[in-house]
PDB file of N, CA and C in Angstrom:
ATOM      1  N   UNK A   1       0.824  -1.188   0.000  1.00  0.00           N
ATOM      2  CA  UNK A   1       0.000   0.000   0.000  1.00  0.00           C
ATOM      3  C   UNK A   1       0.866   1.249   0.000  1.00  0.00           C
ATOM      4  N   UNK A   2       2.137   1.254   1.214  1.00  0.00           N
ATOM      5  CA  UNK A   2       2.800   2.683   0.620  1.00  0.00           C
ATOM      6  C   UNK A   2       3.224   2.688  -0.306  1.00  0.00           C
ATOM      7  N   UNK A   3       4.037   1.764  -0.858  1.00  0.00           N
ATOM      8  CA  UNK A   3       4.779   1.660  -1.898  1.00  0.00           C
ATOM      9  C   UNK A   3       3.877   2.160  -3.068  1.00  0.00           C
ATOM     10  N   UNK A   4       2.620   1.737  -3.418  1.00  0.00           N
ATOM     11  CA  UNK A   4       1.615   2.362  -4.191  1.00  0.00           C
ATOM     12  C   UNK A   4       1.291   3.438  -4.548  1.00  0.00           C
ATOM     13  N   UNK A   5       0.981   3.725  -3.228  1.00  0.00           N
ATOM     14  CA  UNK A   5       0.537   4.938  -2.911  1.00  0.00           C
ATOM     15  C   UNK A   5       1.952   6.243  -3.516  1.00  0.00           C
ATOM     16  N   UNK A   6       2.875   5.943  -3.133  1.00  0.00           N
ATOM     17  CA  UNK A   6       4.178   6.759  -3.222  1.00  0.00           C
ATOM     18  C   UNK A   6       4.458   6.506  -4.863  1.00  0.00           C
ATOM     19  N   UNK A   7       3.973   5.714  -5.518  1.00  0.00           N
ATOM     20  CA  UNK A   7       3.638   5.784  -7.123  1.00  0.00           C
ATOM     21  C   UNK A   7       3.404   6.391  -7.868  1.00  0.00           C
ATOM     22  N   UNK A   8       2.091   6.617  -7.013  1.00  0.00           N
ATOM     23  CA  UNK A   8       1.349   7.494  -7.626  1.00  0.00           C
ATOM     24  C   UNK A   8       1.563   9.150  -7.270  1.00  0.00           C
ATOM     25  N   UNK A   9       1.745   8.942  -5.983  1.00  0.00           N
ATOM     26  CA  UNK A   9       2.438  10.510  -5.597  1.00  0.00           C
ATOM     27  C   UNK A   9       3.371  11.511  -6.462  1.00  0.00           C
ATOM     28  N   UNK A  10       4.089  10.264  -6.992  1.00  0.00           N
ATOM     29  CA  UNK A  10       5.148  10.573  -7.764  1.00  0.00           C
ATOM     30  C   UNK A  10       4.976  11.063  -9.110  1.00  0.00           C
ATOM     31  N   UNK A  11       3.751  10.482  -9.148  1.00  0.00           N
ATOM     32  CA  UNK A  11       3.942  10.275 -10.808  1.00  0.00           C
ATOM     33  C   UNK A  11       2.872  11.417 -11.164  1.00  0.00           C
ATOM     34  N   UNK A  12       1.983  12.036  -9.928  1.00  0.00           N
ATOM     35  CA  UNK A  12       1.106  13.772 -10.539  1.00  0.00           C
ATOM     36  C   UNK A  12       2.195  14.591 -10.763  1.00  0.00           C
ATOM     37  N   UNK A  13       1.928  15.090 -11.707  1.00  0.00           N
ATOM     38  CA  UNK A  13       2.121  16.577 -11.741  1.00  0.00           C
ATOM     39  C   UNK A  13       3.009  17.512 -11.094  1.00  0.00           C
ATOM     40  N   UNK A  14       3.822  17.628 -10.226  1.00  0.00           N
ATOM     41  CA  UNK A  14       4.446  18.366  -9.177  1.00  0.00           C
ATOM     42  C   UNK A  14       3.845  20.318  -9.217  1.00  0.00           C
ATOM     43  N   UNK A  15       3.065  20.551 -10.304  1.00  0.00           N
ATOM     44  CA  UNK A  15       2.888  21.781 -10.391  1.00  0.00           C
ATOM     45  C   UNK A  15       0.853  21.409  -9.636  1.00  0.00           C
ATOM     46  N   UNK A  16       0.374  20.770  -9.966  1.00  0.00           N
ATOM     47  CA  UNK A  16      -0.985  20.001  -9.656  1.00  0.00           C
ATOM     48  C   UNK A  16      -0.896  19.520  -8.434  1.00  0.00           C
ATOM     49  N   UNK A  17      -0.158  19.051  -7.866  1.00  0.00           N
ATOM     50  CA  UNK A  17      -0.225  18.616  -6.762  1.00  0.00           C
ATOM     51  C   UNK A  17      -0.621  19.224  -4.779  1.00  0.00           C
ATOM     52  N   UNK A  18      -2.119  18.704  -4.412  1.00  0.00           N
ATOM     53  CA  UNK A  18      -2.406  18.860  -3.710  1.00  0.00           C
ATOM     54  C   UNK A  18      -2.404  17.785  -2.464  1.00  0.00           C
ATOM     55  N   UNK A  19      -3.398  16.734  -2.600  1.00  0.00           N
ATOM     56  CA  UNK A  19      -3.336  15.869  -2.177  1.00  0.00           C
ATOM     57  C   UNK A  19      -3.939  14.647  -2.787  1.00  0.00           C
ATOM     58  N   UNK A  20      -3.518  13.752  -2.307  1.00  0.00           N
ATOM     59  CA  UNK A  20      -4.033  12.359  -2.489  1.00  0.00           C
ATOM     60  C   UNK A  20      -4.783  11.283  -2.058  1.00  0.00           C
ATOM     61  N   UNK A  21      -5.437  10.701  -1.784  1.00  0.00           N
ATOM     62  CA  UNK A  21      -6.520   9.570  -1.041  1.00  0.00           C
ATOM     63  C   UNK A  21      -6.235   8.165  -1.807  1.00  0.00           C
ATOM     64  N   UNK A  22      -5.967   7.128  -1.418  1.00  0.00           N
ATOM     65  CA  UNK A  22      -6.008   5.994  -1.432  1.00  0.00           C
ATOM     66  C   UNK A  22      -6.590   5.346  -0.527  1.00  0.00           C
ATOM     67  N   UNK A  23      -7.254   4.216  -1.351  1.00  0.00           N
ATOM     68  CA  UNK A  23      -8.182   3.260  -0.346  1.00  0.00           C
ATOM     69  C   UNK A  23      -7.945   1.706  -0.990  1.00  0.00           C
ATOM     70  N   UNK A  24      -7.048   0.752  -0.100  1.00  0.00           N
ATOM     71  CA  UNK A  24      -6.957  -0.680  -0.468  1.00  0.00           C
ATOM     72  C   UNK A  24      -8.416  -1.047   0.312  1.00  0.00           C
ATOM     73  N   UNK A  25      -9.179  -2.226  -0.586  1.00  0.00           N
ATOM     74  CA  UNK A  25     -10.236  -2.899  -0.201  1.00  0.00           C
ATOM     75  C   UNK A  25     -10.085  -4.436  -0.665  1.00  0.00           C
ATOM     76  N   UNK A  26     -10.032  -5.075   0.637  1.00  0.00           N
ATOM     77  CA  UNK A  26     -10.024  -6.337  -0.124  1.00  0.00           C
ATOM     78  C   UNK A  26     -11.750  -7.138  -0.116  1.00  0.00           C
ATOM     79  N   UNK A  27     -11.363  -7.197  -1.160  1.00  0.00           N
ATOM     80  CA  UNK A  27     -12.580  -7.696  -1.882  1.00  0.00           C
ATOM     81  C   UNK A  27     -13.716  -8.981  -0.894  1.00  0.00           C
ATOM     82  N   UNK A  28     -12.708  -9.773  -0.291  1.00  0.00           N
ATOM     83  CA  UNK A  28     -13.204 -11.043   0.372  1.00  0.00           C
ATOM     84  C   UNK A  28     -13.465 -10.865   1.803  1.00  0.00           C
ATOM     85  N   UNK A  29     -12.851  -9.717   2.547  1.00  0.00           N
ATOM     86  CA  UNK A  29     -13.294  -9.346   3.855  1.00  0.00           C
ATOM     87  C   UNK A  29     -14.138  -8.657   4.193  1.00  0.00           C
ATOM     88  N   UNK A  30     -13.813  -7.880   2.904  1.00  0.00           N
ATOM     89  CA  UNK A  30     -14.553  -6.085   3.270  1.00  0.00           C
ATOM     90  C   UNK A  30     -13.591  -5.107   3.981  1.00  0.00           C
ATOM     91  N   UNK A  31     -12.507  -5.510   4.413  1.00  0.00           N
ATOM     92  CA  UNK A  31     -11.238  -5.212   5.336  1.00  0.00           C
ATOM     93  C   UNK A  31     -10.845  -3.858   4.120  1.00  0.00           C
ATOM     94  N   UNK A  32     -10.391  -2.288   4.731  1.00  0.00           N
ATOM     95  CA  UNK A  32      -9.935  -1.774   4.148  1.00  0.00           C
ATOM     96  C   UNK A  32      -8.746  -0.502   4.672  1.00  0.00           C
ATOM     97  N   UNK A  33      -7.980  -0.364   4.001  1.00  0.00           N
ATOM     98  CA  UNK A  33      -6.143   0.198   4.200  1.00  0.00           C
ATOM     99  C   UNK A  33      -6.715   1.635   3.752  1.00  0.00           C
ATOM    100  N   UNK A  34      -6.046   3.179   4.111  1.00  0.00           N
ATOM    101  CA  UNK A  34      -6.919   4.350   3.965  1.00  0.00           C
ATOM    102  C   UNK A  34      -5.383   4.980   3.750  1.00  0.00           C
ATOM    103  N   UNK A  35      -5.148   5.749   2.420  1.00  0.00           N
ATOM    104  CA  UNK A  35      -4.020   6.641   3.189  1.00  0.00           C
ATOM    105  C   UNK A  35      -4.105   7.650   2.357  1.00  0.00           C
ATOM    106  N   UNK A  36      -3.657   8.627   3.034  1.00  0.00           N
ATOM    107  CA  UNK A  36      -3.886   9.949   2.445  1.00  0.00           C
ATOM    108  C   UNK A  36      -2.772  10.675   2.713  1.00  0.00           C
ATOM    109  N   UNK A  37      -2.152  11.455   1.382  1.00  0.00           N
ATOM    110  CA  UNK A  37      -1.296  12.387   1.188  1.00  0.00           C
ATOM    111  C   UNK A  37      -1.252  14.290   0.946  1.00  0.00           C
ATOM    112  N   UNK A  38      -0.824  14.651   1.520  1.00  0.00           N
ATOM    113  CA  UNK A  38      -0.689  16.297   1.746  1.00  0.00           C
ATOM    114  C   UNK A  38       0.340  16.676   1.245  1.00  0.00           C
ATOM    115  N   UNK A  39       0.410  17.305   0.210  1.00  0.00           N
ATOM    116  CA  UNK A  39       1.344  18.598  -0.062  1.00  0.00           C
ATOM    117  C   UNK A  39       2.336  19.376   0.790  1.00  0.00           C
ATOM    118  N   UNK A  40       1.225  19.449   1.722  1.00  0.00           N
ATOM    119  CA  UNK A  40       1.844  20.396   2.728  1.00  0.00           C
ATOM    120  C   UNK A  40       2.462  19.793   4.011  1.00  0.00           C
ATOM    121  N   UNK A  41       2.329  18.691   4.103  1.00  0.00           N
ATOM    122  CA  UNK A  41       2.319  18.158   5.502  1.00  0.00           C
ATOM    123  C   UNK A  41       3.839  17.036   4.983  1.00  0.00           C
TER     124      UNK A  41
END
């Protein structure tokens, strides 16, 4: 999931860039991973 997440971070825009939301869901639990990225933070 970070590793993902930091993927995609990477890969907006750097002039676009605000924040980000990711959500892993696994399909068979309902179980779900939340992460969210800030610009600023």
């Amino acid at each position: 999931m970070d590793a993902f997440t930091e993927l995609l971070w990477n890969s907006l825009n750097p002039d676009n860039k605000v924040s980000l939301f990711v959500r892993y869901i696994d399909i068979t639990t309902g179980a779900y991973e939340t992460k969210i990225v800030n610009k600023n933070k």
